[in-house]
N, C-alpha and C. Protein backbone atom coordinates (compact mmCIF):
# COMPACT_ATOMS: atom_id res chain seq x y z
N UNK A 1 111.98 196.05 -36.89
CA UNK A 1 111.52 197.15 -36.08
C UNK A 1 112.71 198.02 -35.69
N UNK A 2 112.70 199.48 -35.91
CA UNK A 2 113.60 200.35 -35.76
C UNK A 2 113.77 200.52 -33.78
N UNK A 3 115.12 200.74 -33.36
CA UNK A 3 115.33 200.87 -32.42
C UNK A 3 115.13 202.27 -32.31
N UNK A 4 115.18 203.35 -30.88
CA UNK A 4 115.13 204.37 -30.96
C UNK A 4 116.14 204.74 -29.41
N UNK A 5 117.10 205.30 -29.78
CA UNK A 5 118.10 206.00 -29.02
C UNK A 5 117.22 207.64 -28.23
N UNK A 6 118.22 207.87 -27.06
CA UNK A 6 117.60 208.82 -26.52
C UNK A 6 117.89 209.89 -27.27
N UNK A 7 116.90 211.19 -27.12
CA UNK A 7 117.39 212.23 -28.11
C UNK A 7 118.62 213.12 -27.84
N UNK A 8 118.92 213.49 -28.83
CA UNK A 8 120.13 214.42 -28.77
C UNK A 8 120.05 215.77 -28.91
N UNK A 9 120.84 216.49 -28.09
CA UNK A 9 120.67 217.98 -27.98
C UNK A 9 121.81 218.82 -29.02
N UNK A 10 121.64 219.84 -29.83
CA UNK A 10 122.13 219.60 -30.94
C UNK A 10 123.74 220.12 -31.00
N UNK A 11 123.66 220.64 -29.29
CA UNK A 11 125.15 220.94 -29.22
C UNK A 11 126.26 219.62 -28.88
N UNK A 12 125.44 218.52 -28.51
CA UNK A 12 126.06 217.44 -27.94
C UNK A 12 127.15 216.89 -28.72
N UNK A 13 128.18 215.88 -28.50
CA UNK A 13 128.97 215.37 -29.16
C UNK A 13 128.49 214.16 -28.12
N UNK A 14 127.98 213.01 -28.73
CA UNK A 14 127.96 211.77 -27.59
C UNK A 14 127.83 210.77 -28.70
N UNK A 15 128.15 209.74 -27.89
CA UNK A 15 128.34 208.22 -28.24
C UNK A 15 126.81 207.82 -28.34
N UNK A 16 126.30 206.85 -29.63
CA UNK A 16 125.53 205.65 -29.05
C UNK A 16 125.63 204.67 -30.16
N UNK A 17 125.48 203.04 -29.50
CA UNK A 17 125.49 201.90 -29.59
C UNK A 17 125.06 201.26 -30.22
N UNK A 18 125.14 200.10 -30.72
CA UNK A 18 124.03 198.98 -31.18
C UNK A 18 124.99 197.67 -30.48
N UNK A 19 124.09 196.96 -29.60
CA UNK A 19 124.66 195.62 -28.87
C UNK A 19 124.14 194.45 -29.75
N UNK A 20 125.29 194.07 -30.60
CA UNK A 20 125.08 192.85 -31.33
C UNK A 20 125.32 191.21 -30.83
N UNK A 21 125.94 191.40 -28.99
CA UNK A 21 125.85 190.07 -28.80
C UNK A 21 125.28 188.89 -28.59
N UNK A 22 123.73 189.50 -28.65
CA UNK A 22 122.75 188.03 -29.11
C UNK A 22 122.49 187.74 -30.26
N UNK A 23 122.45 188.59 -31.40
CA UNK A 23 122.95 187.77 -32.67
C UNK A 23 124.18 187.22 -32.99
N UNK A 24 125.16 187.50 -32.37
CA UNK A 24 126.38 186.83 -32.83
C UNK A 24 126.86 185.20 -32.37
N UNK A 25 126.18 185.35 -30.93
CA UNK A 25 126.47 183.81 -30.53
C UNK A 25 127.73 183.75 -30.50
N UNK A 26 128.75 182.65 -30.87
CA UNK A 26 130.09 182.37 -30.63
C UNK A 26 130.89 183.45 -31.81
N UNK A 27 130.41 184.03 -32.84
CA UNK A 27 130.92 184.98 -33.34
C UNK A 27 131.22 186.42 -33.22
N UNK A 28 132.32 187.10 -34.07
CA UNK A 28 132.31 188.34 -33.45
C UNK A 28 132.35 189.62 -34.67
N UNK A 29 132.57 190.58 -34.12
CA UNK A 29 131.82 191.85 -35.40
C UNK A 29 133.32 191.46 -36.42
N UNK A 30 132.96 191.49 -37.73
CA UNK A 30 134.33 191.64 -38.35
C UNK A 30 134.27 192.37 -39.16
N UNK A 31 132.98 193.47 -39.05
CA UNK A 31 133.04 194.91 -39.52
C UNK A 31 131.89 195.76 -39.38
N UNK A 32 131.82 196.93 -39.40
CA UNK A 32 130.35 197.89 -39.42
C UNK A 32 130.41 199.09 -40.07
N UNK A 33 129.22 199.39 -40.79
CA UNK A 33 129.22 200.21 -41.82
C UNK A 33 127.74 201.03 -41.13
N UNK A 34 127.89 201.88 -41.19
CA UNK A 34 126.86 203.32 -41.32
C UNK A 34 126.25 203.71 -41.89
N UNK A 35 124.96 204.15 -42.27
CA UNK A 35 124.32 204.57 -43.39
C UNK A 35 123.14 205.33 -42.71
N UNK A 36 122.61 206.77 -43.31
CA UNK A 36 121.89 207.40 -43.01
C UNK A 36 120.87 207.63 -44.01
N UNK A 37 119.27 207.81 -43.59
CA UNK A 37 118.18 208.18 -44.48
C UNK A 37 118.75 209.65 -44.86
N UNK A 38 118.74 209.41 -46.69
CA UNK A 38 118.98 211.13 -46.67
C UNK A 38 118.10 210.99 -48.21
N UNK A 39 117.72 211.97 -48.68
CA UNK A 39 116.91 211.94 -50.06
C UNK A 39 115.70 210.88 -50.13
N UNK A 40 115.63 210.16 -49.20
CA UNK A 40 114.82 209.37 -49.24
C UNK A 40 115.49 207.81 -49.56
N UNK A 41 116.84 207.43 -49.58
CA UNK A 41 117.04 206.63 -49.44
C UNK A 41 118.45 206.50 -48.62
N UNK A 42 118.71 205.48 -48.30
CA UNK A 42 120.15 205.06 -47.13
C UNK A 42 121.50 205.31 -48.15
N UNK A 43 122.18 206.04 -47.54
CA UNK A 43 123.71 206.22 -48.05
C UNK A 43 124.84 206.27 -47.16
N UNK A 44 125.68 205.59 -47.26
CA UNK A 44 127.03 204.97 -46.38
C UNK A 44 127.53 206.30 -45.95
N UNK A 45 127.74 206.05 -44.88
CA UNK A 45 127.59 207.79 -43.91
C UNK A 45 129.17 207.12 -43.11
N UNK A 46 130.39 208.03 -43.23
CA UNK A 46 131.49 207.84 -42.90
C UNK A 46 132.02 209.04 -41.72
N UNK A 47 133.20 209.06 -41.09
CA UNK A 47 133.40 209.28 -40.77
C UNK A 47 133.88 211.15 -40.79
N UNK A 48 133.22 211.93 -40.01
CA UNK A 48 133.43 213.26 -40.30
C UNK A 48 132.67 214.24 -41.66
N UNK A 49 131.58 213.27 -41.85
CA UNK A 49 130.69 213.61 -42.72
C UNK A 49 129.35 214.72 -42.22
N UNK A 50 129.01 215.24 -42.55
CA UNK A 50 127.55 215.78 -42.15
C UNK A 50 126.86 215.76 -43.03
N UNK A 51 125.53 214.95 -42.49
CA UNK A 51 124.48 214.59 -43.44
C UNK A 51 123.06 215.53 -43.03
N UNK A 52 122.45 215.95 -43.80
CA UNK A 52 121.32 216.29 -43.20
C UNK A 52 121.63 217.26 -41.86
N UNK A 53 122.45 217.58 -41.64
CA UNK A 53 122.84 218.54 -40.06
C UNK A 53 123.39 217.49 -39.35
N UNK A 54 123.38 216.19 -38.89
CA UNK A 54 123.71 215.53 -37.91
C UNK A 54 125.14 215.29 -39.05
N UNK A 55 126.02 215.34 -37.91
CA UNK A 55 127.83 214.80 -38.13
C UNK A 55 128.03 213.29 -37.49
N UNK A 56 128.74 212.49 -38.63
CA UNK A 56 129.42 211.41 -38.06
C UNK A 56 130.59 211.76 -37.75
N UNK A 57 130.47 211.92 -36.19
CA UNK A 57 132.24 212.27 -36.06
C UNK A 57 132.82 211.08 -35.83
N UNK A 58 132.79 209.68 -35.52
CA UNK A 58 133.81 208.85 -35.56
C UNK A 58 133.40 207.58 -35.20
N UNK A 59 133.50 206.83 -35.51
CA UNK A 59 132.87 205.16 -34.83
C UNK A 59 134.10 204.07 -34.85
N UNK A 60 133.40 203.47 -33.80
CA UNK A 60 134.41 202.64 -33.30
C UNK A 60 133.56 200.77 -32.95
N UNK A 61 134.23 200.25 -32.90
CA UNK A 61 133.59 198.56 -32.45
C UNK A 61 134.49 197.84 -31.59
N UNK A 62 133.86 197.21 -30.83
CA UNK A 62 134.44 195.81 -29.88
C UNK A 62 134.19 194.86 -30.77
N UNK A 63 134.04 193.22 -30.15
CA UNK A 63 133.63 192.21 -30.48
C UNK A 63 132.67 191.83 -31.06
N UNK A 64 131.43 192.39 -29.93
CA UNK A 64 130.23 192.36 -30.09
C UNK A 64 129.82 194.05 -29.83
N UNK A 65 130.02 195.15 -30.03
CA UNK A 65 129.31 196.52 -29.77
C UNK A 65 130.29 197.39 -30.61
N UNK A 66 128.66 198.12 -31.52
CA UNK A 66 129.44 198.79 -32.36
C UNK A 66 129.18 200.49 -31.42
N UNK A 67 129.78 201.05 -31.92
CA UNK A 67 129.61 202.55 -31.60
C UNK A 67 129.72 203.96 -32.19
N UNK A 68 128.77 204.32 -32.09
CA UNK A 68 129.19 205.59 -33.36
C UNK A 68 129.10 206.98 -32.30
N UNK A 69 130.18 207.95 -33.07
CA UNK A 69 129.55 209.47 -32.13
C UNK A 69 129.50 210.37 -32.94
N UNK A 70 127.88 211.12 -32.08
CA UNK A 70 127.27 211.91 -32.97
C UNK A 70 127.11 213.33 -32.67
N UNK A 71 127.76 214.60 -33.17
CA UNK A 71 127.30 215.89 -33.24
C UNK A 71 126.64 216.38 -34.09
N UNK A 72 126.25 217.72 -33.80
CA UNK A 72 125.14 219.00 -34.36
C UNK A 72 123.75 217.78 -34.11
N UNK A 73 123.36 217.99 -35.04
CA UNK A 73 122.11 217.77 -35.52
C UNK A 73 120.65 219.06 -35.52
N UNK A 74 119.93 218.88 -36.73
CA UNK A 74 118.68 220.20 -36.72
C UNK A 74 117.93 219.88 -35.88
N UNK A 75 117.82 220.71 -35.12
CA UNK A 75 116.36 221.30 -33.59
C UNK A 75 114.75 220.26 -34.59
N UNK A 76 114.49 219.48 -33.35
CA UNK A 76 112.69 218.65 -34.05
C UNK A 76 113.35 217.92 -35.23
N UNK A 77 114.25 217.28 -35.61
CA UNK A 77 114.67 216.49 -36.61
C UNK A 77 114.68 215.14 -36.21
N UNK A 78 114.06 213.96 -36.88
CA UNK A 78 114.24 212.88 -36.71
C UNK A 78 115.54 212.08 -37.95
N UNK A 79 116.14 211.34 -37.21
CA UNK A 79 117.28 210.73 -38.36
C UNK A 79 116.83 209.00 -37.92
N UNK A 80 116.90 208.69 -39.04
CA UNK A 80 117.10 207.22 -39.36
C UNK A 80 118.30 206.64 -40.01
N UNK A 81 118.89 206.01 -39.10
CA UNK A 81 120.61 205.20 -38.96
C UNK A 81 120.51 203.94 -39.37
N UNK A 82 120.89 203.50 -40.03
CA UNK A 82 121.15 201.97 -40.08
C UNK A 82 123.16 201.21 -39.74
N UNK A 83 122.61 200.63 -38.87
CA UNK A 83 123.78 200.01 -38.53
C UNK A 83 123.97 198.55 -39.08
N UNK A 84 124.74 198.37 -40.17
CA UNK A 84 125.28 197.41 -40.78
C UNK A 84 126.42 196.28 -40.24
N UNK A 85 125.54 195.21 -39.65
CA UNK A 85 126.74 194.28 -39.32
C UNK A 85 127.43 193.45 -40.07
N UNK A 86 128.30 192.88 -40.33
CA UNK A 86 129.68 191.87 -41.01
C UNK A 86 130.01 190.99 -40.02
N UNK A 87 129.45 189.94 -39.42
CA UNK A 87 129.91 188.96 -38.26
C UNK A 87 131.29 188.08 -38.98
N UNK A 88 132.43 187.41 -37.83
CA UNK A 88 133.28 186.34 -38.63
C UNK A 88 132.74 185.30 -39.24
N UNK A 89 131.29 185.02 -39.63
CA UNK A 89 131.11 183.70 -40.32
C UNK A 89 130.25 184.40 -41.64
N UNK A 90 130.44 185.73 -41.93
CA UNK A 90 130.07 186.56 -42.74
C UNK A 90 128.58 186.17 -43.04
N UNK A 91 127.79 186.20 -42.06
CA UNK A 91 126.36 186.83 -41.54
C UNK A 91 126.37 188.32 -42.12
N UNK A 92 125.30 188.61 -42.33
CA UNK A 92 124.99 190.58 -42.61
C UNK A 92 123.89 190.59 -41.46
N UNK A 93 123.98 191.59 -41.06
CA UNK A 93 122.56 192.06 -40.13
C UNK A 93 122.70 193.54 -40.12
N UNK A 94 121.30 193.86 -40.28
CA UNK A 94 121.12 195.52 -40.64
C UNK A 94 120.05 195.85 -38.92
N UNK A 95 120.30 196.73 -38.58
CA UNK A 95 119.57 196.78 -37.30
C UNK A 95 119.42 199.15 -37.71
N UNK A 96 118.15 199.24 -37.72
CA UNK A 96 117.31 200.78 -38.26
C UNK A 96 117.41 200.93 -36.82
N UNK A 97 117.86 202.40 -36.47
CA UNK A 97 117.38 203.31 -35.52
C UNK A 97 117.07 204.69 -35.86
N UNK A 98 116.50 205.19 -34.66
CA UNK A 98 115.29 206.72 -34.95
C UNK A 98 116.30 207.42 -33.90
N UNK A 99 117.18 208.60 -34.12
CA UNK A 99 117.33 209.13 -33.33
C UNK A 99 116.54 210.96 -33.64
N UNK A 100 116.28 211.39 -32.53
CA UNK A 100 115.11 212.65 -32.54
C UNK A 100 116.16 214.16 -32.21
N UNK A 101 116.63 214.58 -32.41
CA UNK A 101 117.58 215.80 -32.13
C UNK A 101 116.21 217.19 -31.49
N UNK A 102 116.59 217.48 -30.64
CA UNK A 102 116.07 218.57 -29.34
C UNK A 102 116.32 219.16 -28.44
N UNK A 103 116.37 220.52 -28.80
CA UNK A 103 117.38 221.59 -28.15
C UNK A 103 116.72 221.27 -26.63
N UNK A 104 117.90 221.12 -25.63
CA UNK A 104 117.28 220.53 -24.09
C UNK A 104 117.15 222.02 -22.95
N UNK A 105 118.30 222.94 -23.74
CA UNK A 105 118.38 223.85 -22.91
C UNK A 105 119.32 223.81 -21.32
C-alpha cells in the first residue's frame, strides 16, 4: 500500500521522509535509491534531475530515515516515488508513495 505525503506547492523546495525503523529492527540503512513513475514505468531518479516537472534536488539518510528534497512540480499532478531500501543484513524493501503537487497560494 502506497504511502501518501502532504501535498506540495509547486514553488516549494521541502524535505520528505520514509521512517524505516520498524523494518529494520537491530539493523541500519546501508543505502537508498529513488525512483519515480515516469512513462509508465519506475526509473532511478537521482540527484538534481527533473522528472515529469518535479526536481530531485538532493537526498540524504540517517540510520533508520531516509530523506529526499523536492522542488517545482506541475499544478494537479500526482507523482508516484518509490523509496528503495538496502538494510546492513542486505534486506531490500521498496516502500510507493503518492505525492499530489497544488498551487496553495
Amino acid at each position: 500500500m502506497a504511502l501518501k505525503w502532504q501535498d506540495k506547492d509547486p514553488d516549494d523546495q521541502i524535505d520528505y521522509s520514509v521512517d524505516w525503523q520498524a523494518q529494520l529492527g537491530s539493523n541500519t540503512i546501508s543505502s537508498i535509491t529513488w525512483k519515480i513513475l515516469t512513462n509508465g514505468a519506475f526509473a532511478t531518479w537521482t540527484q538534481g534531475t527533473i522528472v515529469d516537472g518535479l526536481q530531485h534536488v538532493s537526498s540524504t539518510n540517517t540510520n533508520t530515515v531516509a530523506t529526499i528534497y523536492l522542488g517545482l512540480g506541475t499544478n494537479f499532478s500526482v507523482y508516484n516515488i518509490i523509496c528503495r531500501m538496502t538494510a546492513s543484513d542486505a534486506t531490500v524493501i521498496e516502500q510507493e508513495v503518492r505525492l499530489r503537487v497544488v498551487e496553495k497560494n
